[in-house]
Protein backbone atom coordinates (compact mmCIF):
# COMPACT_ATOMS: atom_id res chain seq x y z
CA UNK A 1 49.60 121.92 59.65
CA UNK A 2 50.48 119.07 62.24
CA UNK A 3 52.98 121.22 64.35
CA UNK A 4 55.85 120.07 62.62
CA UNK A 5 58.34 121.57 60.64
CA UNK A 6 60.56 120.03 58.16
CA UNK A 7 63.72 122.37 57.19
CA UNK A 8 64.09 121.98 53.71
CA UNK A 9 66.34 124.53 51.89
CA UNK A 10 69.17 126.97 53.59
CA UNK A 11 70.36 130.77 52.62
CA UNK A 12 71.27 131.16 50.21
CA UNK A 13 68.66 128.14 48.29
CA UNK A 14 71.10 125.36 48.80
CA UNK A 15 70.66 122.20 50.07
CA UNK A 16 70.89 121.14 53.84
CA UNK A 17 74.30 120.78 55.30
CA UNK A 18 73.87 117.46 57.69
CA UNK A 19 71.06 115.11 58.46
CA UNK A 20 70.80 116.67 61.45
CA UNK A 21 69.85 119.56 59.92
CA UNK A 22 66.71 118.23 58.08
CA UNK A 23 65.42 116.96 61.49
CA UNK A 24 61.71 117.85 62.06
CA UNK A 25 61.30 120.82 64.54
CA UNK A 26 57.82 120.67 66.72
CA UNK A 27 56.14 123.84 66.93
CA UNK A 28 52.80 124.87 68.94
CA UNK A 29 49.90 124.45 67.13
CA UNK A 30 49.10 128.27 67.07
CA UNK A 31 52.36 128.64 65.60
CA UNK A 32 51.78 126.28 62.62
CA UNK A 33 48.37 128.31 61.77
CA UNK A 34 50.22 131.36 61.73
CA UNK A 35 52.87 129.81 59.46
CA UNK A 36 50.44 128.19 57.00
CA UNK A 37 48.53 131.62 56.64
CA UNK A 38 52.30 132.82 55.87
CA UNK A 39 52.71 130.35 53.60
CA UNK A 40 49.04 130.65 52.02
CA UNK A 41 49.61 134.43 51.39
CA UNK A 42 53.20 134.35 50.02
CA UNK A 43 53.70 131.30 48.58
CA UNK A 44 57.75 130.09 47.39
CA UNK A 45 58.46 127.74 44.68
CA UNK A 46 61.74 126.74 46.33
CA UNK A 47 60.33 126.10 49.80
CA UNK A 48 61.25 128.95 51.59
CA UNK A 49 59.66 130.43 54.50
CA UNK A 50 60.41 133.56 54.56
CA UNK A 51 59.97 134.61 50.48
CA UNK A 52 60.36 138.50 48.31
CA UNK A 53 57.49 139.96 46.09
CA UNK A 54 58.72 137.71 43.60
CA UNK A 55 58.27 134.42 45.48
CA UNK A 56 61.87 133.12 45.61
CA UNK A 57 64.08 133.52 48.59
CA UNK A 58 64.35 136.03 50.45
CA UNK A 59 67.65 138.38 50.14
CA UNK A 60 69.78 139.43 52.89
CA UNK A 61 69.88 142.79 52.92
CA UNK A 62 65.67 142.11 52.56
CA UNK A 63 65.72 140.59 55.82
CA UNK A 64 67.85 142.86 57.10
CA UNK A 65 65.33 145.51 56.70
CA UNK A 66 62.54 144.03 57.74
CA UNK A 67 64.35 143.61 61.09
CA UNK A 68 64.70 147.20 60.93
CA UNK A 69 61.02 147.61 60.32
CA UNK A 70 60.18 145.23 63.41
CA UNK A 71 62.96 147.29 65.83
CA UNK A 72 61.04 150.35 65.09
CA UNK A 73 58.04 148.65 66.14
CA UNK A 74 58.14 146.11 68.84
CA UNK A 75 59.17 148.25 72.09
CA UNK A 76 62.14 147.09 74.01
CA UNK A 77 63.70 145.27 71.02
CA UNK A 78 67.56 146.31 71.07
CA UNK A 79 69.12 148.56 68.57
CA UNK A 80 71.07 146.31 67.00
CA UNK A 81 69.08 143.64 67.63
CA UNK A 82 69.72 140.76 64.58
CA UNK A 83 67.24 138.23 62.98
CA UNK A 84 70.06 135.62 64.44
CA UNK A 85 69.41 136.81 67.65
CA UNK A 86 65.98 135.06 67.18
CA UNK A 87 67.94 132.26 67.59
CA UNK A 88 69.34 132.92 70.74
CA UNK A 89 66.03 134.24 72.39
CA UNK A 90 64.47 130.85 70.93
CA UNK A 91 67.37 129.07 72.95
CA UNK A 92 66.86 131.59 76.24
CA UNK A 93 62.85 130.88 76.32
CA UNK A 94 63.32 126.59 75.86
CA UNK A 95 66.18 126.96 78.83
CA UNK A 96 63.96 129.37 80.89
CA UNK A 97 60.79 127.14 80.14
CA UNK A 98 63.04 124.01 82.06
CA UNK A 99 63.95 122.46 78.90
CA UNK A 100 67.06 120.62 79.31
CA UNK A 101 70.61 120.42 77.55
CA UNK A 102 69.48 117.66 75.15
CA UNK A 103 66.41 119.01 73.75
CA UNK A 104 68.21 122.45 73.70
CA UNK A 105 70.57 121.11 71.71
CA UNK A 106 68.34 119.22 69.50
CA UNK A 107 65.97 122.17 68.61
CA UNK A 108 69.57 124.24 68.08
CA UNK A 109 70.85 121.81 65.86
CA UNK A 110 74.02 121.51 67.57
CA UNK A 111 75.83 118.53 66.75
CA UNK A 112 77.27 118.48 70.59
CA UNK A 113 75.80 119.27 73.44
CA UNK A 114 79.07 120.96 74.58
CA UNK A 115 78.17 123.82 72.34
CA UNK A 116 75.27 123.90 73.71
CA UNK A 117 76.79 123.70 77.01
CA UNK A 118 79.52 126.46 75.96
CA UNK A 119 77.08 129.09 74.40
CA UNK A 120 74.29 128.73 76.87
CA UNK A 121 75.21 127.08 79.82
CA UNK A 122 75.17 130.41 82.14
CA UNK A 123 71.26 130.82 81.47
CA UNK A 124 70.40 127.33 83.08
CA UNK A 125 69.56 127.89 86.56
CA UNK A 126 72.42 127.66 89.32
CA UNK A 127 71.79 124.44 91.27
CA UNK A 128 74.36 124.59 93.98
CA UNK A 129 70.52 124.75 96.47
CA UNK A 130 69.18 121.73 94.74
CA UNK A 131 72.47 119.97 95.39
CA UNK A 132 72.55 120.77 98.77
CA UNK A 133 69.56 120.01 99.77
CA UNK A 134 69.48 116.83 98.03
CA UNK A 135 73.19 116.03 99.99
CA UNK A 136 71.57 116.57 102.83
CA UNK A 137 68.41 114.69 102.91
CA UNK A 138 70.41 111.46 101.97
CA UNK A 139 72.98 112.39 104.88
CA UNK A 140 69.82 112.63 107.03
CA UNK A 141 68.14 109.53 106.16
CA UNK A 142 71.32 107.65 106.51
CA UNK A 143 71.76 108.82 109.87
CA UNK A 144 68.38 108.75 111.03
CA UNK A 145 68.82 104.64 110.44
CA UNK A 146 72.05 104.28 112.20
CA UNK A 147 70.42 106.26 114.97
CA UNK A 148 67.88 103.46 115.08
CA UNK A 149 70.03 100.47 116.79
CA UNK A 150 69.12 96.68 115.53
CA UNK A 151 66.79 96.03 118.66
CA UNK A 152 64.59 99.15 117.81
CA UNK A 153 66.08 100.96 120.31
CA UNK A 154 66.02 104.91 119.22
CA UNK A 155 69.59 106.79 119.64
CA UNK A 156 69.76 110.39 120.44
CA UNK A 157 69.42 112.22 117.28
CA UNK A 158 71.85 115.50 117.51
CA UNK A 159 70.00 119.15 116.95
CA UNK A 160 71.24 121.64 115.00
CA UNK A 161 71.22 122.96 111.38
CA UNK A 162 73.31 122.33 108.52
């Protein structure tokens, strides 16, 4: 696998929505092994992923207990913790990782990035620091060269913090 995925089929075995929505999604390399041993041991004819004993699609209330299964098993999973909710701990690690709105949105699918924006905007990291720091080194700069007069001639600089 080349570390690319290429959405083919929704739940339940229909066809993609929007173009968007057929967009390749990069994955890790170690990711894509893991996938195409998936793949290798429970092959679908349909091109599902995630596939029953029978090789077509998997059902919902299939899925549903396999999350069950995994709650019971992976410590400090929530109780009612939802295979959708992969989908917002897939958007929590990108934002956490630095990633910004736009590729967010991109791997999301969102067709804006004020959804985006809207559902996940209060895990980006506050900035109101960043700001002021960067504020005040242009304030500084700018005052260190009117401090400097035309003929070289230093002018007093004034002390004190911001």
């Amino acid at each position: 696998m080349r570390g690319v995925i290429t959405p083919a089929v929704q739940f339940p075995a229909e066809e993609l929505k929007t173009e968007i929505s057929r967009t390749p999604v990069p994955v890790p390399r170690s990711l894509a092994l893991e996938l195409a041993a998936h793949v290798e041991r429970w092959p679908s004819g349909g091109g599902s992923l995630l596939t029953g004993a029978d090789g077509g699609q998997l059902s919902t209330w299939a899925l549903e207990r396999a999350m069950r299964a995994a709650r019971a098993k992976v410590p400090g999973l929530p109780a009612g913790f939802r295979y959708h909710d992969l989908r917002h701990y897939f958007a929590s690690l990108l934002i956490a990782s630095g990633a910004d709105v736009k590729t967010v949105q991109a791997r999301l699918r969102h067709a804006s990035a004020k959804t985006t924006l809207d559902d996940y905007g209060h895990l980006w990291p506050d900035k109101d620091e960043s700001t002021r720091a960067a504020v005040d080194a242009v304030l500084q700069d700018r005052a260190d060269s009117l401090r400097t007069s035309s003929s070289g001639a230093a002018l007093p600089r004034r002390s004190g913090g911001a």
